[in-house]
Protein backbone atom coordinates (compact mmCIF):
# COMPACT_ATOMS: atom_id res chain seq x y z
CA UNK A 1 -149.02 209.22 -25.78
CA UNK A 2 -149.31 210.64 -21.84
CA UNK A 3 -152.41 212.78 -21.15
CA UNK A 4 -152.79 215.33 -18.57
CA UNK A 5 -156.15 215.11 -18.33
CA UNK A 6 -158.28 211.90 -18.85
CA UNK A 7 -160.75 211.22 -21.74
CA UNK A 8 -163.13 210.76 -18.67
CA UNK A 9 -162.63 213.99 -16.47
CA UNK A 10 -164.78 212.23 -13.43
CA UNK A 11 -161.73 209.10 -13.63
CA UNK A 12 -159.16 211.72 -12.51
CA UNK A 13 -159.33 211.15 -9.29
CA UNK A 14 -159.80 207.13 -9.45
CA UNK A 15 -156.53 207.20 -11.53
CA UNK A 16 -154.88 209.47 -9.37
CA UNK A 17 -155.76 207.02 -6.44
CA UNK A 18 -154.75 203.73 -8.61
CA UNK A 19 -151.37 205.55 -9.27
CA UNK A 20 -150.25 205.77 -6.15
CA UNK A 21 -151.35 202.26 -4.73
CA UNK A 22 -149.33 200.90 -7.69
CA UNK A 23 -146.36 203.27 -6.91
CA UNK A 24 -146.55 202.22 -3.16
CA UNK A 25 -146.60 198.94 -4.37
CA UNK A 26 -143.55 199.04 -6.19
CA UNK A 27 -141.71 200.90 -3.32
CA UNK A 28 -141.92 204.14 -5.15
CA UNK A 29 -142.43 207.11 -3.05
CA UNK A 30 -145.06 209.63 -4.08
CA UNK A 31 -145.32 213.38 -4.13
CA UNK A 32 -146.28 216.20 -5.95
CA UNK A 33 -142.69 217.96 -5.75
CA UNK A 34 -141.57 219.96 -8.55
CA UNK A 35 -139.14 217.38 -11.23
CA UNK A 36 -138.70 219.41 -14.28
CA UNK A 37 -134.83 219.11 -13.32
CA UNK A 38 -134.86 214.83 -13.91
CA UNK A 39 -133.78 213.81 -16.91
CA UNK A 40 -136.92 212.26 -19.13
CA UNK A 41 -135.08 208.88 -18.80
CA UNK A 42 -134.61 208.84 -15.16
CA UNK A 43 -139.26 209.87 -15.24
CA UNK A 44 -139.70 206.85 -18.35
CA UNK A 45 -137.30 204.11 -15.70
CA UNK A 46 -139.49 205.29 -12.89
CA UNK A 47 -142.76 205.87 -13.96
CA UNK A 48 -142.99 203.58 -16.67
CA UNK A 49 -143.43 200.62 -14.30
CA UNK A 50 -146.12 202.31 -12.48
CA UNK A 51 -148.22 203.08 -16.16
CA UNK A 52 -147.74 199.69 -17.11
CA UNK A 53 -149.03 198.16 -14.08
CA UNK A 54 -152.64 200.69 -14.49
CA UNK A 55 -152.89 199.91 -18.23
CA UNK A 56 -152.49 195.79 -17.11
CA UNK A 57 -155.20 196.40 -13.96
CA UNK A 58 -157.36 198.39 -16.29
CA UNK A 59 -157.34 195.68 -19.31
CA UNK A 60 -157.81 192.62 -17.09
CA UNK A 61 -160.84 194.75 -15.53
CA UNK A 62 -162.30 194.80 -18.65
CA UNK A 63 -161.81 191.75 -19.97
CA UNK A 64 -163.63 190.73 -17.02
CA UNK A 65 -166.26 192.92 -17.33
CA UNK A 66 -166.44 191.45 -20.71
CA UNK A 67 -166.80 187.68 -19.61
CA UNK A 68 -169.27 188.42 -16.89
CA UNK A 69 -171.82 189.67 -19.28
């Protein structure tokens, strides 16, 4: 389920920051144009990518958190 505002309101801007390095990184290009005229799809092929790559950075972050403990 997509949030529009994090559980942690101080992580906004750290996620906002992390979504764009991964979107650069993928050769997306980033702005905060109006896109209520693309199709859902066309968003989900897009910005799935990009959501899947934070969710991976953010799970092997904590794992390692975890381990050095």
């Amino acid at each position: 389920m997509s949030r529009r505002n994090p559980l942690v309101p101080e992580a906004k801007k750290a996620l906002d920051k992390m979504k764009t390095e991964f979107a650069e990184e993928t050769g997306l290009k980033t702005d905060n144009a109006y896109k209520g005229n693309v199709p859902s799809k066309l968003n989900g092929y897009i910005g799935g990518p990009v959501g899947g790559m934070m969710v991976k950075k953010m799970v092997e972050d904590f794992e390692k958190r975890l381990i050095d403990k």
